[in-house]
PDB file of N, CA and C in Angstrom:
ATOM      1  N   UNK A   1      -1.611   0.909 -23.235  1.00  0.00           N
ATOM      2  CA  UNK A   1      -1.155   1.628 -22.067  1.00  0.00           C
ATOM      3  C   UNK A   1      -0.288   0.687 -21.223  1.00  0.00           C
ATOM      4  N   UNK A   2       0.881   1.129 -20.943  1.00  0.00           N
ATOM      5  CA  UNK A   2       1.649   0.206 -19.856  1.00  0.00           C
ATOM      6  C   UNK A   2       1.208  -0.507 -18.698  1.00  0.00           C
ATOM      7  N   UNK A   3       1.423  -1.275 -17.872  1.00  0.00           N
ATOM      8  CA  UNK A   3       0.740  -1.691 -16.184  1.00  0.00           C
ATOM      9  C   UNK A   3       1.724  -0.007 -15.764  1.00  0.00           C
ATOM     10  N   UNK A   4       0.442  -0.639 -14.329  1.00  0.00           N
ATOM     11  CA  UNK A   4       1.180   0.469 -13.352  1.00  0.00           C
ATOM     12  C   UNK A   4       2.147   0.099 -13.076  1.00  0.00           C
ATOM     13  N   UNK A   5       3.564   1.005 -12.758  1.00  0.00           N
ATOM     14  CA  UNK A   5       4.489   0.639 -11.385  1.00  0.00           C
ATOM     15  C   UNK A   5       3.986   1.029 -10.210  1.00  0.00           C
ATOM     16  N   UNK A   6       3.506   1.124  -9.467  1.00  0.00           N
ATOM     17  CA  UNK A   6       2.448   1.269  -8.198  1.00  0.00           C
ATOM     18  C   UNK A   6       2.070   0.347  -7.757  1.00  0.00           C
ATOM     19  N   UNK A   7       2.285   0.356  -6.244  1.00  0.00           N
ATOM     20  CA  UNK A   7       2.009  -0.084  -5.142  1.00  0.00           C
ATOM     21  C   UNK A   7       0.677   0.350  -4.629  1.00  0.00           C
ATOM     22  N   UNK A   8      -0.134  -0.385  -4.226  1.00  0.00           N
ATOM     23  CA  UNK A   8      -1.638   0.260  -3.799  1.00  0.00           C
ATOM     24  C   UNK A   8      -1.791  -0.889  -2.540  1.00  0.00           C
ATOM     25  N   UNK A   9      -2.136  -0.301  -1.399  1.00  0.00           N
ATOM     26  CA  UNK A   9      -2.853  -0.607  -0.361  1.00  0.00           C
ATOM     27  C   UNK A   9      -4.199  -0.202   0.457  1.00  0.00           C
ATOM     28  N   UNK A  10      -5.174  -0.672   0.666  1.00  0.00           N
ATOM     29  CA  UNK A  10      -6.488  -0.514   1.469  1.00  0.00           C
ATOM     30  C   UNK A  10      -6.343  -1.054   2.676  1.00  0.00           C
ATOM     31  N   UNK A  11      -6.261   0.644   3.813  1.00  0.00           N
ATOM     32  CA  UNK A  11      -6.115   0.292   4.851  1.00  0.00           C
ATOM     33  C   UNK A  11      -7.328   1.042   6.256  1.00  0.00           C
ATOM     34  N   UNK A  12      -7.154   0.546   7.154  1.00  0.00           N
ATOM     35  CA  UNK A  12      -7.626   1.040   8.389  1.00  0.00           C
ATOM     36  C   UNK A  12      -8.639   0.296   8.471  1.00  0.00           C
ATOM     37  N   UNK A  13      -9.686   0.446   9.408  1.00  0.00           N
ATOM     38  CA  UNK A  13     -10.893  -0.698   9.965  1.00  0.00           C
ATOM     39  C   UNK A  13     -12.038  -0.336   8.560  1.00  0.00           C
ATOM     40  N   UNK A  14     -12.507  -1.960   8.125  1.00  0.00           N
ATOM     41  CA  UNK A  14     -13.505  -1.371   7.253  1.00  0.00           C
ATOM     42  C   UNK A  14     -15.028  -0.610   7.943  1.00  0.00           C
ATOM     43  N   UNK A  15     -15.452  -0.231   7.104  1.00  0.00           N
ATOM     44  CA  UNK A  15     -16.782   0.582   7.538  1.00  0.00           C
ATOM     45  C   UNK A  15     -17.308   0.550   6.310  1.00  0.00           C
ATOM     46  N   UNK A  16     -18.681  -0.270   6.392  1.00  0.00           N
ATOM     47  CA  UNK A  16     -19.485  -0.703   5.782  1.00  0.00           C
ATOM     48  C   UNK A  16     -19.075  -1.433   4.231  1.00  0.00           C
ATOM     49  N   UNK A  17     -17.941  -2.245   4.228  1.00  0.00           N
ATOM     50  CA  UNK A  17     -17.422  -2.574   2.942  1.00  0.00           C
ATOM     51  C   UNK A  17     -16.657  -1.584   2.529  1.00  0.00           C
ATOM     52  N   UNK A  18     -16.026  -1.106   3.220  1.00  0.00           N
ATOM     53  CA  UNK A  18     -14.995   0.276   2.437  1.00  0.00           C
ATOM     54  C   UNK A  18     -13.680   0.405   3.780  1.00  0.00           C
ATOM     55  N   UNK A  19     -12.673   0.863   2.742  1.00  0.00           N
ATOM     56  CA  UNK A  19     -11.488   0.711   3.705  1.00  0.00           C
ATOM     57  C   UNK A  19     -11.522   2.718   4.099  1.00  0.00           C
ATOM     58  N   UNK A  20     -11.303   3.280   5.028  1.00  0.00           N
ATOM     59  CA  UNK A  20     -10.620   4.732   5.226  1.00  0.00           C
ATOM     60  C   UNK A  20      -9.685   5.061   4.499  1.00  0.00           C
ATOM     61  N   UNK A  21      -9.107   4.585   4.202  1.00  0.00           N
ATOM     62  CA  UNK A  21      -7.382   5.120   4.091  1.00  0.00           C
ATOM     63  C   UNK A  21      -6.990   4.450   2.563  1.00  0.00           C
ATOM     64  N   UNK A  22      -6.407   4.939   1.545  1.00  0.00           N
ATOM     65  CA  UNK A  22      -5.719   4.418   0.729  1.00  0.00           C
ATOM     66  C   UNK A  22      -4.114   4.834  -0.087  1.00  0.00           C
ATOM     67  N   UNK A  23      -3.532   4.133   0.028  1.00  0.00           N
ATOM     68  CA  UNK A  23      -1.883   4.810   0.071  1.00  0.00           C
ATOM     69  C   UNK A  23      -1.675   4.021  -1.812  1.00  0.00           C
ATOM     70  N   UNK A  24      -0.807   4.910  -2.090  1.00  0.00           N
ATOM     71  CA  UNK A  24      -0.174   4.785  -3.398  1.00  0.00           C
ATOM     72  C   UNK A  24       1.255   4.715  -3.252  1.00  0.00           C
ATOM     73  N   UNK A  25       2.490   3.835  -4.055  1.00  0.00           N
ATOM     74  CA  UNK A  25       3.747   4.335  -3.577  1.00  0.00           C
ATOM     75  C   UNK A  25       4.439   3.983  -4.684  1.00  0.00           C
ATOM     76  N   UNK A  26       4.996   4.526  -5.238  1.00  0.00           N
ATOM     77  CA  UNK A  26       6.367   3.927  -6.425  1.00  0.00           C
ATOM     78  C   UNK A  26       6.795   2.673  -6.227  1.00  0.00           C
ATOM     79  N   UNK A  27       6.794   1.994  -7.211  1.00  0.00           N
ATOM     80  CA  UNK A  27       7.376   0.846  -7.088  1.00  0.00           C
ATOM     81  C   UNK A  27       9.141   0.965  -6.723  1.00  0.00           C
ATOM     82  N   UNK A  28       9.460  -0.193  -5.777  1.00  0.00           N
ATOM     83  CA  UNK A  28      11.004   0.594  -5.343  1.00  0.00           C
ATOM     84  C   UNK A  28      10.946   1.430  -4.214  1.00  0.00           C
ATOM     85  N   UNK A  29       9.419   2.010  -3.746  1.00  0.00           N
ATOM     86  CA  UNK A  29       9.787   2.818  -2.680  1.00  0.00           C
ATOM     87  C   UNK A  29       9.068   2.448  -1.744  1.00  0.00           C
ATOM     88  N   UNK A  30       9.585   2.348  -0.305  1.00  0.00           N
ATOM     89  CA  UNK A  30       9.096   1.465   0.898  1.00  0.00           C
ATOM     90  C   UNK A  30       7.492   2.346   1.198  1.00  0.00           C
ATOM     91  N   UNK A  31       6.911   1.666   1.302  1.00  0.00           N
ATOM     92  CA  UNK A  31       5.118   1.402   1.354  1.00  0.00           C
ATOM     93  C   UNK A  31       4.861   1.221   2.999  1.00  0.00           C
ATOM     94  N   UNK A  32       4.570   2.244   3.755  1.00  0.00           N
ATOM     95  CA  UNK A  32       4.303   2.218   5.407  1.00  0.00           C
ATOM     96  C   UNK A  32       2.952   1.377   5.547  1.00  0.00           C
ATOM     97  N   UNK A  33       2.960   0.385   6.417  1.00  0.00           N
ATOM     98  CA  UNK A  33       1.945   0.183   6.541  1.00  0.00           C
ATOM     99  C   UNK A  33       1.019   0.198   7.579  1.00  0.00           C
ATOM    100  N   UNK A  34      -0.114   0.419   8.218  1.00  0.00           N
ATOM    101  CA  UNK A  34      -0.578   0.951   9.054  1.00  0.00           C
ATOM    102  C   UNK A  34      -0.853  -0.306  10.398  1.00  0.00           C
ATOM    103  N   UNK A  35      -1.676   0.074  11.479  1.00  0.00           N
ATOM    104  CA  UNK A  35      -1.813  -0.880  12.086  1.00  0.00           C
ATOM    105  C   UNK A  35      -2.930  -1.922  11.888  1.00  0.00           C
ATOM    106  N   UNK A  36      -2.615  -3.454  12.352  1.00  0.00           N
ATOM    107  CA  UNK A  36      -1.498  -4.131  13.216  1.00  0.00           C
ATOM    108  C   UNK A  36      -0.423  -4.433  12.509  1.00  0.00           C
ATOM    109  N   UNK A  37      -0.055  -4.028  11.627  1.00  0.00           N
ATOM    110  CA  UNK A  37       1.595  -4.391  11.142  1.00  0.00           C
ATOM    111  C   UNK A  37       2.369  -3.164  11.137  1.00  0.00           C
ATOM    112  N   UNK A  38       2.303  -1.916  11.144  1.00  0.00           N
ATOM    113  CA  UNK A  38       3.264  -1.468  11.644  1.00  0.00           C
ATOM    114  C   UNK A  38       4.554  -1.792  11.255  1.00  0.00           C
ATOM    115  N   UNK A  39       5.129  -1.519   9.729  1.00  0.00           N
ATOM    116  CA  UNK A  39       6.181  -1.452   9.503  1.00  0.00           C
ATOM    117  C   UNK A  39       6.438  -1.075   7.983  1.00  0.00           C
ATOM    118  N   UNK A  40       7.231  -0.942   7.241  1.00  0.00           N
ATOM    119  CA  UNK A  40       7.828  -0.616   6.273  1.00  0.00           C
ATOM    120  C   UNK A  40       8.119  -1.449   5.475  1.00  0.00           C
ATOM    121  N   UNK A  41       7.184  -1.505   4.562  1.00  0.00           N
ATOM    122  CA  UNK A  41       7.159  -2.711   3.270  1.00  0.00           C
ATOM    123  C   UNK A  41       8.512  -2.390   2.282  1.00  0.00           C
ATOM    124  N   UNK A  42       9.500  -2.931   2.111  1.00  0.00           N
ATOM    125  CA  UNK A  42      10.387  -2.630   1.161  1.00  0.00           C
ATOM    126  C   UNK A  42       9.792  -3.074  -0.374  1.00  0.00           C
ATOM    127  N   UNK A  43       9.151  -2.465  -1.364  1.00  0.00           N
ATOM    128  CA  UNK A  43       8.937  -2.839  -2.386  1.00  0.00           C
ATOM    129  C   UNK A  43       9.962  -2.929  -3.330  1.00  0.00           C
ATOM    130  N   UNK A  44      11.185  -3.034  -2.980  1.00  0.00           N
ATOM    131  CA  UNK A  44      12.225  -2.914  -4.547  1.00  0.00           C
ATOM    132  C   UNK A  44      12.636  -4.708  -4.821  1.00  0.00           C
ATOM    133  N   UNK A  45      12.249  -5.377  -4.236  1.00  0.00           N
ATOM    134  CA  UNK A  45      11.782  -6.616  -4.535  1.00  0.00           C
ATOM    135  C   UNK A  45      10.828  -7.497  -5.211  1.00  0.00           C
ATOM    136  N   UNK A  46       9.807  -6.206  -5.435  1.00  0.00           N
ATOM    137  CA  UNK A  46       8.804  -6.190  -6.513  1.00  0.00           C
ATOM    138  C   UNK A  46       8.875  -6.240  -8.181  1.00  0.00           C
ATOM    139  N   UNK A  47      10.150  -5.442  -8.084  1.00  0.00           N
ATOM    140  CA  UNK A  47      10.693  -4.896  -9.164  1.00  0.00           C
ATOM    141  C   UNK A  47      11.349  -5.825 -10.356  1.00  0.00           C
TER     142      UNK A  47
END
């Protein structure tokens, strides 16, 4: 089976060893990221 092209992030305050939130994004495609960073990961540098 190939690797992923995917972007994966675990975000928001943990609670109890576990993140809320989890985002998926194409590799190549900008990845938002939540707070305190607050901004727009360009992933086509990944690539």
């Amino acid at each position: 089976m190939p690797p992923s092209r995917n972007v994966d992030v675990a975000a928001g305050s943990s609670e109890r060893d576990a993140y809320r939130e989890h985002r998926t994004r194409p590799l190549g495609k900008p990845l938002t990221l939540p707070e305190p960073f607050e901004f727009d990961l360009d992933t086509a540098d990944f690539l």
